[in-house]
PDB file of N, CA and C in Angstrom:
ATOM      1  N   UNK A   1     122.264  55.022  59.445  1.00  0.00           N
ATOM      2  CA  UNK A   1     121.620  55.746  58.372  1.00  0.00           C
ATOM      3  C   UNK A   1     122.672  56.510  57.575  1.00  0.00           C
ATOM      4  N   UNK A   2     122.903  56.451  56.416  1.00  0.00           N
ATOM      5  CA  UNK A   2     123.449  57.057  55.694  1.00  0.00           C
ATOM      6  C   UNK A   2     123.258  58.292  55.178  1.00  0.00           C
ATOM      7  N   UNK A   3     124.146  59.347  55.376  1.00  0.00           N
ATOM      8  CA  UNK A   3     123.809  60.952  55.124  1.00  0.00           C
ATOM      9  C   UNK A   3     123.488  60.705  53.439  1.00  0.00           C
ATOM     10  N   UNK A   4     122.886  61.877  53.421  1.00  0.00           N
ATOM     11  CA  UNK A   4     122.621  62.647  51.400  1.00  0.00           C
ATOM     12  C   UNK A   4     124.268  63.037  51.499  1.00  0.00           C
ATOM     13  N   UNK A   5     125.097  63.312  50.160  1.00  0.00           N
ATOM     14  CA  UNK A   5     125.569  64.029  49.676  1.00  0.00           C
ATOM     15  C   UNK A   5     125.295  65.280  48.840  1.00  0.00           C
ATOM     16  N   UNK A   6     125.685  66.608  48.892  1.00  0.00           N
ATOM     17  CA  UNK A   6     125.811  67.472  48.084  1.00  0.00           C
ATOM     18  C   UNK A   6     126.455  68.509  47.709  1.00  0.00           C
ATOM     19  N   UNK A   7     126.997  69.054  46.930  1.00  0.00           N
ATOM     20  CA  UNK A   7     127.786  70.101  46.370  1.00  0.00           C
ATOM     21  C   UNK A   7     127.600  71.146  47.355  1.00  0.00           C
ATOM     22  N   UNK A   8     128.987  71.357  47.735  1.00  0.00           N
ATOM     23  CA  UNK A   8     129.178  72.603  48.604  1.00  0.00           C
ATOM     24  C   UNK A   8     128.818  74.317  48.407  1.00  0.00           C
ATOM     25  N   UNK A   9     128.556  73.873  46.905  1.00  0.00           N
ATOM     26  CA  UNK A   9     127.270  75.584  46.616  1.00  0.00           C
ATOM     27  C   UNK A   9     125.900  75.831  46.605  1.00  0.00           C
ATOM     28  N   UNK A  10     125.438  73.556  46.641  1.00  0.00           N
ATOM     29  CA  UNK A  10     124.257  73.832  46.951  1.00  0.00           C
ATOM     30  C   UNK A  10     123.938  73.771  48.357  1.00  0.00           C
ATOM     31  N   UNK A  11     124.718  73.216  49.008  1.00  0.00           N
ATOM     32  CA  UNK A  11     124.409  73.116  50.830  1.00  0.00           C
ATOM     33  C   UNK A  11     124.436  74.713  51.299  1.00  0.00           C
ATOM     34  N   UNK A  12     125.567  75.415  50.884  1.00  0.00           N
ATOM     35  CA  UNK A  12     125.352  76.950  51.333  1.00  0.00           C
ATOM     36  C   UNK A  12     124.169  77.644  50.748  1.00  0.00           C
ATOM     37  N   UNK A  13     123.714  77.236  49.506  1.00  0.00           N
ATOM     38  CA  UNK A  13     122.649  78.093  49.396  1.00  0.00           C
ATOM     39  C   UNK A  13     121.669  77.461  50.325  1.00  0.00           C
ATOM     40  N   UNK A  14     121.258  76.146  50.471  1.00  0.00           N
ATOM     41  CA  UNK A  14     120.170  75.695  51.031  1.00  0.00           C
ATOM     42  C   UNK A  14     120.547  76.286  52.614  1.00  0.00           C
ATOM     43  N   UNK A  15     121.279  76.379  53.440  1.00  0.00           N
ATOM     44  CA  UNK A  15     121.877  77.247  54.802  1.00  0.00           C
ATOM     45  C   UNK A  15     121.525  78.687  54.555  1.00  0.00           C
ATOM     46  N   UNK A  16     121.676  79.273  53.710  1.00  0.00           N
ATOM     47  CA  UNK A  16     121.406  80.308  53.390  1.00  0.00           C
ATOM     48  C   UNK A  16     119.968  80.538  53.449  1.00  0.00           C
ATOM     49  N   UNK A  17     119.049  79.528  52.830  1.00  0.00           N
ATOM     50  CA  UNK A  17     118.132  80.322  52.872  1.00  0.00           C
ATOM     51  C   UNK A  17     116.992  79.739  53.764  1.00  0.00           C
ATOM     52  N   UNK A  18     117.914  79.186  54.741  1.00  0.00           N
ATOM     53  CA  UNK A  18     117.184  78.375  55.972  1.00  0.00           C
ATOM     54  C   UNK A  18     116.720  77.123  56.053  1.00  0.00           C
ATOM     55  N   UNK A  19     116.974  76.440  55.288  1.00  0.00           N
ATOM     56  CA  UNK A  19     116.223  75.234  54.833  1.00  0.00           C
ATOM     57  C   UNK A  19     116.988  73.925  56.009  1.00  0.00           C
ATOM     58  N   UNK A  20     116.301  73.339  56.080  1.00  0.00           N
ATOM     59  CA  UNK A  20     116.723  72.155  57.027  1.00  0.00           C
ATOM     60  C   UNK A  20     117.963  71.302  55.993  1.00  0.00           C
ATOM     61  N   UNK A  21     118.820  71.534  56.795  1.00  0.00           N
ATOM     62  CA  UNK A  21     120.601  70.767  56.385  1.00  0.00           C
ATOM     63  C   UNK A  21     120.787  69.281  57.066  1.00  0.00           C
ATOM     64  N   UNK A  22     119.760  69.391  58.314  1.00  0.00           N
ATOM     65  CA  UNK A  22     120.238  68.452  59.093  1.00  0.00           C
ATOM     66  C   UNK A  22     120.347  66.748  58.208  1.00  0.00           C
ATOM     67  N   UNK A  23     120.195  66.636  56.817  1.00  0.00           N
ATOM     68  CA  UNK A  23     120.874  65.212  56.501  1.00  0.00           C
ATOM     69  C   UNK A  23     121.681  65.180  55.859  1.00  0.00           C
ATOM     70  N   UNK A  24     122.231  66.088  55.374  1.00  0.00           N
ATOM     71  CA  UNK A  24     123.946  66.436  55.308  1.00  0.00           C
ATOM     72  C   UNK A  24     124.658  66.311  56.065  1.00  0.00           C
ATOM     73  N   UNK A  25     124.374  66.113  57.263  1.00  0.00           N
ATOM     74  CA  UNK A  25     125.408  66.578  58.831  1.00  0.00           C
ATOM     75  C   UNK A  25     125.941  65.117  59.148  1.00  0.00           C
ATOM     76  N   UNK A  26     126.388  64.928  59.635  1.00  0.00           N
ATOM     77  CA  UNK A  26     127.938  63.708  60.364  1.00  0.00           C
ATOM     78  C   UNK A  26     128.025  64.383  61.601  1.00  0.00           C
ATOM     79  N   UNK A  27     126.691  64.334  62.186  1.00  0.00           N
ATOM     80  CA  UNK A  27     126.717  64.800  64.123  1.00  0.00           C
ATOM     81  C   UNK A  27     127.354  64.020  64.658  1.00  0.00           C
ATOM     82  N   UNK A  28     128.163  63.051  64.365  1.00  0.00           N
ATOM     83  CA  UNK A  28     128.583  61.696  65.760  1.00  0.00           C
ATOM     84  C   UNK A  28     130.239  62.199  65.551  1.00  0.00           C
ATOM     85  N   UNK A  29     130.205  62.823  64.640  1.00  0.00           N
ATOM     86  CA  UNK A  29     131.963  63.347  64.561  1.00  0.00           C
ATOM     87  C   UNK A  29     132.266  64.652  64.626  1.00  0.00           C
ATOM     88  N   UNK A  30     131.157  65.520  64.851  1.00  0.00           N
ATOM     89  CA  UNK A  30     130.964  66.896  64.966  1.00  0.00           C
ATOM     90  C   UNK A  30     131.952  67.203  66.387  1.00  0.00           C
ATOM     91  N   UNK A  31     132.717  68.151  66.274  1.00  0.00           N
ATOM     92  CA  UNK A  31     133.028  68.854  67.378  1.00  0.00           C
ATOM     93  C   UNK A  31     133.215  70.479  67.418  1.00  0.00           C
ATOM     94  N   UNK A  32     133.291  71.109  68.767  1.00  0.00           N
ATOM     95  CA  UNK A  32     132.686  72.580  68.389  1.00  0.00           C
ATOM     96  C   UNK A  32     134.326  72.815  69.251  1.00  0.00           C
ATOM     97  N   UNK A  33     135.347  73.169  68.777  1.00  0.00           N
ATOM     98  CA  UNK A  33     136.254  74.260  68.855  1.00  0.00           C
ATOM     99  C   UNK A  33     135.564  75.295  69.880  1.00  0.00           C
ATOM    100  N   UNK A  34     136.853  74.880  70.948  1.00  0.00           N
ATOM    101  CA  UNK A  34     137.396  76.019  71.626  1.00  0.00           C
ATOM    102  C   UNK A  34     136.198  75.338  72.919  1.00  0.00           C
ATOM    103  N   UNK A  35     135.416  74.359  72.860  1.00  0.00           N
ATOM    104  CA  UNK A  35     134.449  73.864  74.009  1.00  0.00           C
ATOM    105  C   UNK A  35     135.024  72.523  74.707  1.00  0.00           C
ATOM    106  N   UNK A  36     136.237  71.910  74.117  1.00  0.00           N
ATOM    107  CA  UNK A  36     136.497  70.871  74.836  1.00  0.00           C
ATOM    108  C   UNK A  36     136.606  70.436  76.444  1.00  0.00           C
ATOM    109  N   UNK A  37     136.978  69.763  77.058  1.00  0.00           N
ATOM    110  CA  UNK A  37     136.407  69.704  78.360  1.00  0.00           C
ATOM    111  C   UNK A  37     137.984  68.905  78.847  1.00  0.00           C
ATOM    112  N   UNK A  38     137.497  69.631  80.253  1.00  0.00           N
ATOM    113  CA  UNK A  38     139.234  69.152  80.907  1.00  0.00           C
ATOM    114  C   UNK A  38     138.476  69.350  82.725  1.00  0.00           C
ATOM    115  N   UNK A  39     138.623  68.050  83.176  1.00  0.00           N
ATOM    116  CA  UNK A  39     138.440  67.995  84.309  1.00  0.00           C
ATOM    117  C   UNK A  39     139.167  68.327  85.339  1.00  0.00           C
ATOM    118  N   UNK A  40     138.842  68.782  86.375  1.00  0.00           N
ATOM    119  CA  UNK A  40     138.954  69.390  87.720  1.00  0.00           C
ATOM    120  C   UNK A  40     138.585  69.294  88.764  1.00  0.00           C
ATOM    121  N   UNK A  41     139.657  68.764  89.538  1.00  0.00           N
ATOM    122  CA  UNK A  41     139.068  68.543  91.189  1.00  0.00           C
ATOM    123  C   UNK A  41     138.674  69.866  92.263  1.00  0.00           C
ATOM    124  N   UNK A  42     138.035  70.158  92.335  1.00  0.00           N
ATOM    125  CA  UNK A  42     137.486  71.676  93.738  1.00  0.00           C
ATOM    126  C   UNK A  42     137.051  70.630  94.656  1.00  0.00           C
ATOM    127  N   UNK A  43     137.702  71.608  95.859  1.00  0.00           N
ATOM    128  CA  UNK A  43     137.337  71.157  97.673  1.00  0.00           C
ATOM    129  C   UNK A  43     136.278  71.942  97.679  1.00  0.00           C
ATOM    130  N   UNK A  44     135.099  72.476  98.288  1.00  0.00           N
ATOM    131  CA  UNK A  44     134.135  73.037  98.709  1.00  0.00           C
ATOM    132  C   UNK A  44     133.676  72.771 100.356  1.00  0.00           C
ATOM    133  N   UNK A  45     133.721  73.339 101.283  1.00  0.00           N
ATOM    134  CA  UNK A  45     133.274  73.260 102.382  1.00  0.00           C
ATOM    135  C   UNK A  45     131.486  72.515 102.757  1.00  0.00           C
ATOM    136  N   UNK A  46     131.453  71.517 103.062  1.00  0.00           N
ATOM    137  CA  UNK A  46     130.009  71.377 103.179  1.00  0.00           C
ATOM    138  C   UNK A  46     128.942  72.514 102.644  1.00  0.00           C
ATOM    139  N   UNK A  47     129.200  73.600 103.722  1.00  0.00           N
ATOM    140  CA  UNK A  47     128.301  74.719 104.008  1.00  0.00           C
ATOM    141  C   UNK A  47     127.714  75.303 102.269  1.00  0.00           C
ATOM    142  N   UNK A  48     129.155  75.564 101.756  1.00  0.00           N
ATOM    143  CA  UNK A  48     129.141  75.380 100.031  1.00  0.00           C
ATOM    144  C   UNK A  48     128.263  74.460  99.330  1.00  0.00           C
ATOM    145  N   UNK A  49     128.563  73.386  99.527  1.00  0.00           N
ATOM    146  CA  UNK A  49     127.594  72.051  98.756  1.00  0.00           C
ATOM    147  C   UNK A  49     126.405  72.150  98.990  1.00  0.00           C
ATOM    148  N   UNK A  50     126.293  72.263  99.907  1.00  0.00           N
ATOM    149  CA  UNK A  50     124.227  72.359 100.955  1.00  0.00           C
ATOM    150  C   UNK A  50     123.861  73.549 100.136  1.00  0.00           C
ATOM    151  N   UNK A  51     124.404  74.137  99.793  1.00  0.00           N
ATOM    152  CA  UNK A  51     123.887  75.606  99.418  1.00  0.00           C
ATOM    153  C   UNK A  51     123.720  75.651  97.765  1.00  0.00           C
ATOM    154  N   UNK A  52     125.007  75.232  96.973  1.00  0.00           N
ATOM    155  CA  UNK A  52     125.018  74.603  95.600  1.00  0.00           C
ATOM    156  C   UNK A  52     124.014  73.751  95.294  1.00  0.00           C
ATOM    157  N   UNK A  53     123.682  72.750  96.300  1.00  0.00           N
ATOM    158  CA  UNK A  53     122.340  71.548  96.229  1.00  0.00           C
ATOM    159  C   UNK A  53     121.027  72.549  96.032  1.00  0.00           C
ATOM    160  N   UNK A  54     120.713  72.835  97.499  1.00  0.00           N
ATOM    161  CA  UNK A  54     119.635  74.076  97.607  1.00  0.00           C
ATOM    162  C   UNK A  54     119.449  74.643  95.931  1.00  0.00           C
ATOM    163  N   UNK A  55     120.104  75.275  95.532  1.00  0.00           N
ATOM    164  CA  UNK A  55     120.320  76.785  94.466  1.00  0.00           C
ATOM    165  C   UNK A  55     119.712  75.325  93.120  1.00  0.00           C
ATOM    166  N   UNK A  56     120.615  74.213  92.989  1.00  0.00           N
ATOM    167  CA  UNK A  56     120.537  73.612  92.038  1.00  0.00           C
ATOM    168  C   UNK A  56     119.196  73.307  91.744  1.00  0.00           C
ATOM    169  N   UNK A  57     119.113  72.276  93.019  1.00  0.00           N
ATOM    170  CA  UNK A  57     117.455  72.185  92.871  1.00  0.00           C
ATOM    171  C   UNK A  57     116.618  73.260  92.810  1.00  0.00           C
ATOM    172  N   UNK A  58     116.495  74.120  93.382  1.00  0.00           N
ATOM    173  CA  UNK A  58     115.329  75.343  92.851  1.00  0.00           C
ATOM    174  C   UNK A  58     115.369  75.837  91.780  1.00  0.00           C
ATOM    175  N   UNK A  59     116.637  75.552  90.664  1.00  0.00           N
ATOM    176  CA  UNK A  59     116.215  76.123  88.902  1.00  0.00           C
ATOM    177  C   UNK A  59     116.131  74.665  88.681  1.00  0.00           C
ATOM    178  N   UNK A  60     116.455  73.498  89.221  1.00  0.00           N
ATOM    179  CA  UNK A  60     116.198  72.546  88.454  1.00  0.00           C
ATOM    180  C   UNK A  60     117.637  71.601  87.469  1.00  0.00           C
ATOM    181  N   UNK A  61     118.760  71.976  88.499  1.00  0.00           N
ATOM    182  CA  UNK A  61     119.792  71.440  87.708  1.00  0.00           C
ATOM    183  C   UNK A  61     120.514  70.832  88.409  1.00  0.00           C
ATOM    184  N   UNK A  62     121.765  70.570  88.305  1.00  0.00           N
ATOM    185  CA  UNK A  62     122.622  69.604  88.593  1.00  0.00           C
ATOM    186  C   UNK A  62     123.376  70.354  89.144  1.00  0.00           C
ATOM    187  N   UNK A  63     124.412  70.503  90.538  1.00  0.00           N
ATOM    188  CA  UNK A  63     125.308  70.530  91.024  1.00  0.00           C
ATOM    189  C   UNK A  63     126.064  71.089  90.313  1.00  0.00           C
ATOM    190  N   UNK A  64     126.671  70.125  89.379  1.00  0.00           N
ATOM    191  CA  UNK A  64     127.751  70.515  88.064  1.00  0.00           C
ATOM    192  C   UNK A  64     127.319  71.802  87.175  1.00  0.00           C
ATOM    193  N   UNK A  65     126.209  71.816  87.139  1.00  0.00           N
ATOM    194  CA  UNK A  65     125.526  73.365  85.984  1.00  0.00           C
ATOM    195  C   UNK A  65     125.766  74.387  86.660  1.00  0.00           C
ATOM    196  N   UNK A  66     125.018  74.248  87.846  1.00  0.00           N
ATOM    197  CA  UNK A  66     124.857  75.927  88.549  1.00  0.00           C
ATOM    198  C   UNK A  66     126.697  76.181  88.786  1.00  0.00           C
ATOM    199  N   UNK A  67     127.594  75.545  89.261  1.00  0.00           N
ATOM    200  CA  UNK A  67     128.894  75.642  89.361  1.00  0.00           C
ATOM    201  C   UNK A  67     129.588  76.225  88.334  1.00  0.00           C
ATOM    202  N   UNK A  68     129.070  75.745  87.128  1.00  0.00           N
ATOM    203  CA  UNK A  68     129.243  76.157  85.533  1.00  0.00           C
ATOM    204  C   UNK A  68     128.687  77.741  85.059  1.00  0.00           C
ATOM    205  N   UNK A  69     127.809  77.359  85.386  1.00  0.00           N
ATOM    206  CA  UNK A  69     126.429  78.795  84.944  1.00  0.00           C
ATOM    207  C   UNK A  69     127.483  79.886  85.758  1.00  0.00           C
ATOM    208  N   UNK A  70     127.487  79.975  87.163  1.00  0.00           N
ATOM    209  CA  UNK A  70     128.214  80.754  87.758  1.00  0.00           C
ATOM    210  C   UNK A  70     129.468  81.339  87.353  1.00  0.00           C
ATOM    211  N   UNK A  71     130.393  79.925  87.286  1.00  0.00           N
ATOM    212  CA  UNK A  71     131.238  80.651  86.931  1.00  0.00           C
ATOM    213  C   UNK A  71     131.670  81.227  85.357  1.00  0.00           C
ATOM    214  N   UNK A  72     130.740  80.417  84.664  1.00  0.00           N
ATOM    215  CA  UNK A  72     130.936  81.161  83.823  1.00  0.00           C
ATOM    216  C   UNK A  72     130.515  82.908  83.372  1.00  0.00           C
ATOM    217  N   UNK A  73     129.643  83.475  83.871  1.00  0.00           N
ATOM    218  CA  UNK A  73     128.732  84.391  84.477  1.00  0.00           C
ATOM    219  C   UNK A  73     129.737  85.343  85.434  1.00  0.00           C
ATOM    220  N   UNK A  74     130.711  84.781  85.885  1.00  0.00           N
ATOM    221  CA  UNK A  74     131.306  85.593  86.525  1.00  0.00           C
ATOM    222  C   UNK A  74     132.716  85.736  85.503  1.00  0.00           C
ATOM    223  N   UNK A  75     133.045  84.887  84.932  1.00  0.00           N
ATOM    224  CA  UNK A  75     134.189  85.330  83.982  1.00  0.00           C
ATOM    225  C   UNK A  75     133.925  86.066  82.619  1.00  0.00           C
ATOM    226  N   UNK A  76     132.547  86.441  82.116  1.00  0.00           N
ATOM    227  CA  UNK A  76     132.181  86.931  81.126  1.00  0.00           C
ATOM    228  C   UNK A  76     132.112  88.382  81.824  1.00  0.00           C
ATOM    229  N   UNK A  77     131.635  88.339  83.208  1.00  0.00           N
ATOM    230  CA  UNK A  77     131.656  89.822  83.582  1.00  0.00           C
ATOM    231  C   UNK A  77     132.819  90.724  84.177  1.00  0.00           C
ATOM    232  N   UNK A  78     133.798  89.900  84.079  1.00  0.00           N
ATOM    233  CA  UNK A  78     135.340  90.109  84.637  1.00  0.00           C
ATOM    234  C   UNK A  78     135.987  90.381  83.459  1.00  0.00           C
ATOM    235  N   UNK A  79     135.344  90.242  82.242  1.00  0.00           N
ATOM    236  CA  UNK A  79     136.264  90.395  80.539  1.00  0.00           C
ATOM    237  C   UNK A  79     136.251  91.881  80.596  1.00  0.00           C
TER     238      UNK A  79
END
């Protein structure tokens, strides 16, 4: 599908005054600065994992989230 084009004073006003932008946008090339991703190996003791599993499943997420959620949660409160 091919985006609309338009003048960059009318897209800010239309942002401005809330209006739906979304067919202006080029989402498949979008990237958000400063979120890129860099993988990492962690050891965890069983006892850890069983417990990460447990926690995950009772909000309903993945292993990988609650690990995330956490630590991120703990480095926002360490700033």
């Amino acid at each position: 599908m091919k985006k609309k084009c338009t003048k960059a004073e009318e897209f800010d006003k239309k942002f401005d005054k809330g209006e739906d932008i979304a067919e202006y946008l080029d989402t498949k090339r979008a990237k958000r600065p400063g979120r890129e991703q860099k993988r990492v190996n962690v050891d965890f003791p069983i006892w850890m994992v069983e417990s990460l599993d447990k926690e995950a499943k009772r909000l309903g997420v993945t292993r990988q989230s609650i690990i995330k959620i956490w630590i991120a949660e703990r480095l926002k409160n360490s700033a």
